[in-house]
Protein backbone atom coordinates (compact mmCIF):
# COMPACT_ATOMS: atom_id res chain seq x y z
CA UNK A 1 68.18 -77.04 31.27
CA UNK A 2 70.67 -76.13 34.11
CA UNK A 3 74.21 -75.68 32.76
CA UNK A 4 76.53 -77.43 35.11
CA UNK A 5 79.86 -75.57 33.96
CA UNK A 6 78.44 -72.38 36.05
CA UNK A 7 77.23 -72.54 39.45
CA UNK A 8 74.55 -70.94 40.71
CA UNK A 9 76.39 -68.10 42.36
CA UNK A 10 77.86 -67.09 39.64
CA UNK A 11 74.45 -67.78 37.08
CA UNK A 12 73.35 -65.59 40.26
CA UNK A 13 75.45 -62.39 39.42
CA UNK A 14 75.07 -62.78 36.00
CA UNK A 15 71.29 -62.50 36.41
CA UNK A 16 71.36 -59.71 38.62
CA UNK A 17 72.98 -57.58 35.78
CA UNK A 18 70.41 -58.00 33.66
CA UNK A 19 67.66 -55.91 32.21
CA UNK A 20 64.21 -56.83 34.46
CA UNK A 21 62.42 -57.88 31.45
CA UNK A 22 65.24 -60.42 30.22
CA UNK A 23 65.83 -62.06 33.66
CA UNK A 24 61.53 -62.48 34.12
CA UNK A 25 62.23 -63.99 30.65
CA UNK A 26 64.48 -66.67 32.52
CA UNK A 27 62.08 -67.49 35.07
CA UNK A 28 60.47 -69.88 32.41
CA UNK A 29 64.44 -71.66 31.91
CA UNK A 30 64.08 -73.93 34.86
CA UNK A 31 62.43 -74.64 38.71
CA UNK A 32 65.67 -73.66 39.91
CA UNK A 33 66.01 -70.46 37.85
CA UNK A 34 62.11 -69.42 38.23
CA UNK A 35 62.70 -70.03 42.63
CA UNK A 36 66.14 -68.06 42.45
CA UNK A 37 64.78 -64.95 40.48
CA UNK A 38 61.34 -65.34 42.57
CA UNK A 39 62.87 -64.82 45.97
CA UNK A 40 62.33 -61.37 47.23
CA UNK A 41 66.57 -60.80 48.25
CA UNK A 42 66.61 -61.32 44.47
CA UNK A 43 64.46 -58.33 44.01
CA UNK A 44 66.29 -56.42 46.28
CA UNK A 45 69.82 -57.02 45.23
CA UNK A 46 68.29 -56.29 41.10
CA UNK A 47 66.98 -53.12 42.26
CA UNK A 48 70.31 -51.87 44.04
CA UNK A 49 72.62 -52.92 41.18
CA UNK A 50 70.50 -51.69 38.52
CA UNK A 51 72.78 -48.84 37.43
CA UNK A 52 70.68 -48.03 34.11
CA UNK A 53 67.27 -48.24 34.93
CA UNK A 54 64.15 -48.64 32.53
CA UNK A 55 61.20 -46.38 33.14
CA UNK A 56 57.47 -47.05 31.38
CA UNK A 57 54.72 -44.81 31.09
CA UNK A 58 51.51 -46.08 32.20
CA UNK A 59 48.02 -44.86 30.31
CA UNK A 60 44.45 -46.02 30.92
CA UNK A 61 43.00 -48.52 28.31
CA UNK A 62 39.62 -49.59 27.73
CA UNK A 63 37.70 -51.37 30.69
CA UNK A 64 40.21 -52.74 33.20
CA UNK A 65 43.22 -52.90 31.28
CA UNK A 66 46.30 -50.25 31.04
CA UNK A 67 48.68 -49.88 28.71
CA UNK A 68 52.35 -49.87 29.37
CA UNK A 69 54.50 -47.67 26.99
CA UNK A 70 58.75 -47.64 26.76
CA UNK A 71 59.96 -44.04 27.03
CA UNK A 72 63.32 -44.57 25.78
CA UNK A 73 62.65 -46.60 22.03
CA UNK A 74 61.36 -45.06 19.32
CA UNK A 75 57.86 -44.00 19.14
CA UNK A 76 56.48 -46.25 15.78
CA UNK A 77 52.86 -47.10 15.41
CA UNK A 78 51.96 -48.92 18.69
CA UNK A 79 55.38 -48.16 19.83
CA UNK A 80 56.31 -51.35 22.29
CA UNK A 81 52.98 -50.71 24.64
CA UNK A 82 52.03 -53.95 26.55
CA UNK A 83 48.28 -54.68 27.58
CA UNK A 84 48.38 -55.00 30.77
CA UNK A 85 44.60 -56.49 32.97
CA UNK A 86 44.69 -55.54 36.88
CA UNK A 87 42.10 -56.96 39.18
CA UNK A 88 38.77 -56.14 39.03
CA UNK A 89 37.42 -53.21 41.42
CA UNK A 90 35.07 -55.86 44.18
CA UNK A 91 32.00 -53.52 42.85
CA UNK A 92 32.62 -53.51 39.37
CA UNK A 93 28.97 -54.44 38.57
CA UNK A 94 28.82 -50.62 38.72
CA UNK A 95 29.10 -48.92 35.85
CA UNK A 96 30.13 -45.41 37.41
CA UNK A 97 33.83 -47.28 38.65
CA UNK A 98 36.16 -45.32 38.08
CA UNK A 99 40.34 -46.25 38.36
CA UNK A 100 43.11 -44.18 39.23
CA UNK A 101 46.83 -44.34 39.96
CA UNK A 102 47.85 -43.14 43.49
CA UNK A 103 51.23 -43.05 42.70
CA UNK A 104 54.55 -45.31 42.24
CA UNK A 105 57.31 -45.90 43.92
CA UNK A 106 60.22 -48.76 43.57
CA UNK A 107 58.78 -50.26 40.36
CA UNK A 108 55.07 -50.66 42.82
CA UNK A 109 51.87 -48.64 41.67
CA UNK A 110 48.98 -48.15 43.50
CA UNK A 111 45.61 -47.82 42.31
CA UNK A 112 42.35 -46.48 43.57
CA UNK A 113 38.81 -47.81 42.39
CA UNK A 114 35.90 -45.84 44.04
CA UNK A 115 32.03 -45.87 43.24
CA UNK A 116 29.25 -44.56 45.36
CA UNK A 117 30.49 -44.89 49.16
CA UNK A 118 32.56 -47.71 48.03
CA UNK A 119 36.50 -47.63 47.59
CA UNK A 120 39.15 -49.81 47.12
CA UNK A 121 43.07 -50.52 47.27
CA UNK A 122 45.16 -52.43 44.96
CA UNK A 123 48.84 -52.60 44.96
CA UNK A 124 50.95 -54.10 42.18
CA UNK A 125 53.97 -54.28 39.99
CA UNK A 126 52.98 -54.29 36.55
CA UNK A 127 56.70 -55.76 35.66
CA UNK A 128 55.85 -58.99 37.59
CA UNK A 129 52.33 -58.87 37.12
CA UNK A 130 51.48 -59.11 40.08
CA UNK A 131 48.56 -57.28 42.03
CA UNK A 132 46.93 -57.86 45.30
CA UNK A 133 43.99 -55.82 47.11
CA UNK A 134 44.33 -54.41 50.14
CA UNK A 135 41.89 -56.31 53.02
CA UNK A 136 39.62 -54.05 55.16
CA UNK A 137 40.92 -51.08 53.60
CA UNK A 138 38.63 -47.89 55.88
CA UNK A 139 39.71 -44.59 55.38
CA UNK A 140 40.03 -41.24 57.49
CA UNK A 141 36.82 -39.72 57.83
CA UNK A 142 37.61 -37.03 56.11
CA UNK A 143 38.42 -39.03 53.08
CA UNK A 144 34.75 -38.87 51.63
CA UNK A 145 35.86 -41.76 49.04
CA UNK A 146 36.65 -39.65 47.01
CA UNK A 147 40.39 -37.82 46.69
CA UNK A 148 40.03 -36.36 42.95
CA UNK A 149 40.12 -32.92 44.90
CA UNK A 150 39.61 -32.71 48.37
CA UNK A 151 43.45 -34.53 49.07
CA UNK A 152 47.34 -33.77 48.27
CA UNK A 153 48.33 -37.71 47.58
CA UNK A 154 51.10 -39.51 47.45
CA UNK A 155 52.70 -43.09 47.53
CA UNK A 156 56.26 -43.44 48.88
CA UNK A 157 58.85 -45.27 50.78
CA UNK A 158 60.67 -44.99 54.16
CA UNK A 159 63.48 -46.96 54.05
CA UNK A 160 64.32 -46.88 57.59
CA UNK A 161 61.43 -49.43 58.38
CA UNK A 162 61.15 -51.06 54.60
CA UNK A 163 57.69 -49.93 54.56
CA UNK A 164 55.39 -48.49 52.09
CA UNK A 165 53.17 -45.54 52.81
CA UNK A 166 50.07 -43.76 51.71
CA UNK A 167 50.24 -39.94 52.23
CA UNK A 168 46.90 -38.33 52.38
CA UNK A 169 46.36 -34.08 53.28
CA UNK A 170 42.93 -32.98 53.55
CA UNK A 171 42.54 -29.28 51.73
CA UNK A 172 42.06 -26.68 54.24
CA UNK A 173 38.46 -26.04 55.34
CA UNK A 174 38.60 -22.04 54.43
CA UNK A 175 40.43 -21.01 51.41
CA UNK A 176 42.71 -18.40 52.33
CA UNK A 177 41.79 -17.86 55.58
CA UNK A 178 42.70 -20.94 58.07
CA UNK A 179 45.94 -20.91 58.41
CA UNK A 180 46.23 -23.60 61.14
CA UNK A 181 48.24 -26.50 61.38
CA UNK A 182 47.53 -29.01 58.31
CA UNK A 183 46.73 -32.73 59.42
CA UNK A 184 48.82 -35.24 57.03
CA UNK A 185 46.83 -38.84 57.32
CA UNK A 186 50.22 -41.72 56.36
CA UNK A 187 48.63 -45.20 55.85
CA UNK A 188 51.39 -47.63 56.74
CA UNK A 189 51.37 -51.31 54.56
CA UNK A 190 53.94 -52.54 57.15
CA UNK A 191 50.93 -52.00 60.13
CA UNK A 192 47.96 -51.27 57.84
CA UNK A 193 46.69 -48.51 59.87
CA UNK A 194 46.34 -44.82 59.58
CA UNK A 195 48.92 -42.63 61.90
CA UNK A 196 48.22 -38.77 62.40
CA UNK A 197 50.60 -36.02 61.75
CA UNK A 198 50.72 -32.36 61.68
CA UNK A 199 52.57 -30.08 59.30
CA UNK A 200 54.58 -27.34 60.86
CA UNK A 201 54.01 -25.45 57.42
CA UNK A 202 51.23 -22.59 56.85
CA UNK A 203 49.67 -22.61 53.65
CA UNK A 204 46.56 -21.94 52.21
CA UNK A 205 45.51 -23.82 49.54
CA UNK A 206 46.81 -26.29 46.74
CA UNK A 207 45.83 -26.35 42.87
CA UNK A 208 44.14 -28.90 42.04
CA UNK A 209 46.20 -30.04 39.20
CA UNK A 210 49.24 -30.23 41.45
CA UNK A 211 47.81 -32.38 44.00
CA UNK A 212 50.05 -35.60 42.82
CA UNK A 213 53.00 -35.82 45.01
CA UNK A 214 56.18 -35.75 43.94
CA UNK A 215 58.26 -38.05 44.83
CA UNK A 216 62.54 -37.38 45.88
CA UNK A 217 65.34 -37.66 47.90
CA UNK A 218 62.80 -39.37 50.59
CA UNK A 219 60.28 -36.84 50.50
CA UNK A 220 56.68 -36.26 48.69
CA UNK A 221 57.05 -32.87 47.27
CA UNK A 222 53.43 -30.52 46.34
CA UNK A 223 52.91 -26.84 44.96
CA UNK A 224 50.98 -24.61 47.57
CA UNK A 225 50.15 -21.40 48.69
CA UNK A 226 51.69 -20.22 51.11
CA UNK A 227 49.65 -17.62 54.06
CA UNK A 228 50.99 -14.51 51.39
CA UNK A 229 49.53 -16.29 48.28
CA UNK A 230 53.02 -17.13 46.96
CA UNK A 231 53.85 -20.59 45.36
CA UNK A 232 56.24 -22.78 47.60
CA UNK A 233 56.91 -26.27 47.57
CA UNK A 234 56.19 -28.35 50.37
CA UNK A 235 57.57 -31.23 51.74
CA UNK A 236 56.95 -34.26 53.34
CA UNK A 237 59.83 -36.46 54.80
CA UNK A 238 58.73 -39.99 54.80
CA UNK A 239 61.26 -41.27 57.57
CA UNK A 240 60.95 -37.97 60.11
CA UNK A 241 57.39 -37.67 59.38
CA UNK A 242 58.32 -34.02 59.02
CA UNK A 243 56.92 -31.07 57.01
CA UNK A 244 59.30 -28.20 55.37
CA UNK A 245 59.40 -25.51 52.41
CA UNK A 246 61.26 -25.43 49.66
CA UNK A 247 62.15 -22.09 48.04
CA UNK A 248 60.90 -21.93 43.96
CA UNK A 249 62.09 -19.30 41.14
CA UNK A 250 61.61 -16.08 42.09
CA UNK A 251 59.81 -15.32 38.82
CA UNK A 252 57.37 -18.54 39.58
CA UNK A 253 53.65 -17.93 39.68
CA UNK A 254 50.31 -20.01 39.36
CA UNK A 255 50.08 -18.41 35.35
CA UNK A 256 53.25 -19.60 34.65
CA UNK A 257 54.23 -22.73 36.10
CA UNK A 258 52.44 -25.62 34.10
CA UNK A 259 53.72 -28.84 35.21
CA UNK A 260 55.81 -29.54 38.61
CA UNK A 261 57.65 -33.07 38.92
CA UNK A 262 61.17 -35.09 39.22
CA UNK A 263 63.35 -34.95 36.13
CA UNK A 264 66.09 -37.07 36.03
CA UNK A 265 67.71 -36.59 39.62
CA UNK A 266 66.05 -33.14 40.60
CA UNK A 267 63.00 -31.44 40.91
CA UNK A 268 61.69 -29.97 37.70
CA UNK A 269 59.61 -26.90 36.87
CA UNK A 270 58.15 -26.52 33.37
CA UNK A 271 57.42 -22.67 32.69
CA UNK A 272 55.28 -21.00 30.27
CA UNK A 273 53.39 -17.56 29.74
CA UNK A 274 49.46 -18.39 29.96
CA UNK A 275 48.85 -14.85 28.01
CA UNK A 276 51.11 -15.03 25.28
CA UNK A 277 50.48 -17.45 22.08
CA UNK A 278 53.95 -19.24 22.60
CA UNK A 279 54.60 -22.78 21.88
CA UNK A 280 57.71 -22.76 23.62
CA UNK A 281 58.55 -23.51 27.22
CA UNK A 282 61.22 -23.73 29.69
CA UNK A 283 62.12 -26.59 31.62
CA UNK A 284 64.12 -25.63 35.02
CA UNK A 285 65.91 -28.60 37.55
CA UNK A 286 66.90 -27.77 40.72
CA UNK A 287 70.47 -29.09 41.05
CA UNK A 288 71.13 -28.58 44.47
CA UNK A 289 68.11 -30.28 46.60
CA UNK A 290 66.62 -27.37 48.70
CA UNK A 291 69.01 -24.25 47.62
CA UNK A 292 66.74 -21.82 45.52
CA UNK A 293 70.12 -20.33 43.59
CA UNK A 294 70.51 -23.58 42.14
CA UNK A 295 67.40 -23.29 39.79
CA UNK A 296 68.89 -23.85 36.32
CA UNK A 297 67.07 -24.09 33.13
CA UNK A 298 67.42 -26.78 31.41
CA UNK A 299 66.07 -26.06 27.93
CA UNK A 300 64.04 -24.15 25.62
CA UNK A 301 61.32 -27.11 24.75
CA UNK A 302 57.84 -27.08 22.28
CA UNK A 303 55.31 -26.99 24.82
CA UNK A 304 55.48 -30.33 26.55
CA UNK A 305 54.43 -31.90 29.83
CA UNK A 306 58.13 -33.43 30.68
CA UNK A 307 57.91 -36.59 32.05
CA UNK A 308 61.35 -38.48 31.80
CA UNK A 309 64.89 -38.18 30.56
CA UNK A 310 65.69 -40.92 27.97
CA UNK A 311 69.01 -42.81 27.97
CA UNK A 312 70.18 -40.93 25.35
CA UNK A 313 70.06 -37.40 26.96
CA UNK A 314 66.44 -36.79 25.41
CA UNK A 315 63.42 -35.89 26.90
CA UNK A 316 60.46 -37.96 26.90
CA UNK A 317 56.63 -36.42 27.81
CA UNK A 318 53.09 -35.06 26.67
CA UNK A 319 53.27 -32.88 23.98
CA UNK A 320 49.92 -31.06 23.01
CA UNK A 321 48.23 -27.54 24.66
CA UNK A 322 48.17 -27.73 28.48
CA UNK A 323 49.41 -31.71 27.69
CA UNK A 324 45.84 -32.85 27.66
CA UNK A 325 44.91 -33.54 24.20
CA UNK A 326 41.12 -35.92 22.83
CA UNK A 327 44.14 -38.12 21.34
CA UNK A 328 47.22 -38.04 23.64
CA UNK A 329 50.43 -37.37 21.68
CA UNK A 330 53.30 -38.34 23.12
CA UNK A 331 56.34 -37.14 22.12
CA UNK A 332 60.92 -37.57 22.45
CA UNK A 333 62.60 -34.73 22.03
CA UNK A 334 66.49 -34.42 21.55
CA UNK A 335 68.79 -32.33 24.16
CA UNK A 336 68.57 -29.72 21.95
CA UNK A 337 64.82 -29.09 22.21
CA UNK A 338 64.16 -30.49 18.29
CA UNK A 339 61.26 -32.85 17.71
CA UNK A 340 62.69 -36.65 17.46
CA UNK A 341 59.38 -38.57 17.42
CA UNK A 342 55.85 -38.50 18.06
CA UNK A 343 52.80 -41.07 18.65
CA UNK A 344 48.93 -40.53 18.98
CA UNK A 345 47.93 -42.82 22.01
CA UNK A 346 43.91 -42.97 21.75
CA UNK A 347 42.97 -45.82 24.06
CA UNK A 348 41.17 -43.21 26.59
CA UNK A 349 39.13 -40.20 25.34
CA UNK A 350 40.81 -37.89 27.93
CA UNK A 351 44.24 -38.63 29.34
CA UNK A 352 45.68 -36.03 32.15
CA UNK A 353 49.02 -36.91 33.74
CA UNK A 354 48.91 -34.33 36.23
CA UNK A 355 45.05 -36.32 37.36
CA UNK A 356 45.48 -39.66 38.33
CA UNK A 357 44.90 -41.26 35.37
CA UNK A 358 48.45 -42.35 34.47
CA UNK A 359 52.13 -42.55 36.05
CA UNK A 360 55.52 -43.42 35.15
CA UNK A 361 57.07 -45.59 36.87
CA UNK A 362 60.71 -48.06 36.92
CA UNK A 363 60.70 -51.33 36.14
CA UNK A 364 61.63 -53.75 38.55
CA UNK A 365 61.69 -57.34 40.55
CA UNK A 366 60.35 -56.03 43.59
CA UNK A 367 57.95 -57.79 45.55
CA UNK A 368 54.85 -56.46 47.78
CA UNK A 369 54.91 -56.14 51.31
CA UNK A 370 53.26 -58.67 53.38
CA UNK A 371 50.96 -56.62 55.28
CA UNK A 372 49.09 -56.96 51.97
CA UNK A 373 48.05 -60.40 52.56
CA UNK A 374 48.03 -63.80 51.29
CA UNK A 375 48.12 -64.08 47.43
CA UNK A 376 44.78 -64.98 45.73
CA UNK A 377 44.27 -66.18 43.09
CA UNK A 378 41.77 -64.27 41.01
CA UNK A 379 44.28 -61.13 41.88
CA UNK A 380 47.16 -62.40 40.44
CA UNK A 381 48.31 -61.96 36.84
């Protein structure tokens, strides 16, 4: 029932300084109250004003359902993970589907089914529940329906036009040895079509376990090669549709660089020495974007894959050899590198972060672009 003491400007700004998952808990209050926090400005204006964001980690269940895990409360049996359905892949009768997680990006995630020559699209915000396929999805031809290994991916945002895009970066045809330019396929949701670009970077090749982009700063970020076999980082600018290099550690090789993401506000590299039996490894931020003398290490950690930085200065991630474990553990850690809490997540056999099997991603009120279509029905949630 609608309190008449406050009006709805001000019930307005109190709502927008909530947490997401206590204003969707409003929506139920009243017509006026589910319309108000429905509308897509209301979205917007949440997202802007959220100062302390909430981040989940998503993790493939059984059949077509995720789970949804908190990374900041404490890690007790079935620590706070939701069950959360998405639409079914239009080909599911086959039992070879398989589902991945392009990427996320403003509280959005985008997955990928694919099966045979078959593929599709599905975009969603598992905070609203809601999902919706893409129509007519067709792909470069390059694309082979399949992107486990022949692509650099990524999923990201140029907020000049307000639209969502699809990065895709074929891997070059001779390992090593072309060292043309690299063609960068951008799928705009806005249009839905497929624009070609052309990276004024030379590299060689990418490792396969690094071929998630990373995204920061308005840019997808991926570890290459460069034409001298070095590691550098390359990025994408999603607004200029421009390609640069970013300069790593100077100590920074494929043996000892195991995971490459965002941290907190900065680009992270977690370090370890593949021929030594250590348990320990170092987790470096770059605190000035682009400016290779700002490289600072963080911490001394266990061995972890990092993933997030908790509210409470912790750090959140896999924790396990190589972070790919038959029963992923997943682990907080306390800013001094001591073991807070841990949890054995079994609901897939084999769980890789760095694949495309899971992402973290913010929670939020945003909605999904048009250009996705109308809503139907058996895609909603």
């Amino acid at each position: 029932m609608e309190n008449p003491t406050l009006p709805m400007e001000m019930m307005r700004e109190i709502l927008l300084r909530l947490p997401v998952r206590s204003v969707l808990r409003f929506k139920c209050v009243c017509k006026t109250w589910y319309s108000l926090i429905s509308e897509p400005h209301f979205g917007i204006s949440h997202y802007h004003m959220d100062a302390a964001p909430s981040y989940r980690f998503l993790l493939p269940s059984t059949g077509l359902y995720f789970e949804s895990v908190d990374t900041d409360p404490h890690l007790p049996q079935h620590f706070s993970a939701v069950h959360l359905p998405i639409p079914p892949f239009r080909y599911m009768y086959e039992l070879s589907t398989r589902k991945h997680i392009l990427g996320s990006c403003r509280g959005l995630l985008l997955f990928y089914y694919h099966v045979g020559q078959f593929s599709d699209l599905i975009l969603g915000n598992p905070s609203t529940g809601i999902y919706q396929r893409l129509p007519n999805f067709e792909t470069p031809n390059l694309f082979l329906n399949d992107i486990r290994s022949k692509f650099l991916y990524g999923f990201g945002y140029d907020a000049s036009t307000e639209d969502y895009l699809l990065i895709l970066i074929p891997s070059p045809l001779y390992i090593y040895r072309y060292r043309g330019p690299r063609k960068i396929h951008v799928f705009s949701f806005k249009t839905h079509s497929w624009n070609l670009y052309y990276t004024n970077v030379l590299y060689a090749d990418f490792i396969i376990k690094f071929r998630s982009g990373s995204l920061f700063n308005g840019a997808l970020h991926w570890l290459v090669y460069d034409h001298k076999n070095h590691l550098v980082i390359l990025a994408f600018d999603l607004t200029q549709r421009t390609s640069s290099k970013i300069p790593l550690l100077y100590r920074c090789n494929v043996n000892s660089v195991f995971s490459f993401s965002v941290l907190g506000e900065c680009l992270c590299l977690c370090l370890r020495d593949r021929y030594r039996y250590c348990e320990m490894s170092e987790i470096w931020v770059m605190k000035e974007y682009r400016v290779r003398s700002s490289w600072t290490k963080l911490i001394d950690i266990p061995f972890i894959y990092p993933l997030h930085i908790t509210k409470d200065g912790g750090i959140f991630g896999i924790y396990g050899i190589d972070g790919i474990s038959r029963s992923l553990r997943l682990a907080k850690f306390n800013n001094k590198g001591e073991l807070v809490d841990s949890f054995v997540y079994d609901g897939d056999q084999v769980c890789y972060y760095a694949s495309l099997k899971s992402s973290l991603y913010r929670e939020s009120l945003l909605s999904l672009p048009s250009v996705v279509g109308e809503q139907n029905e058996n895609d909603q949630q």
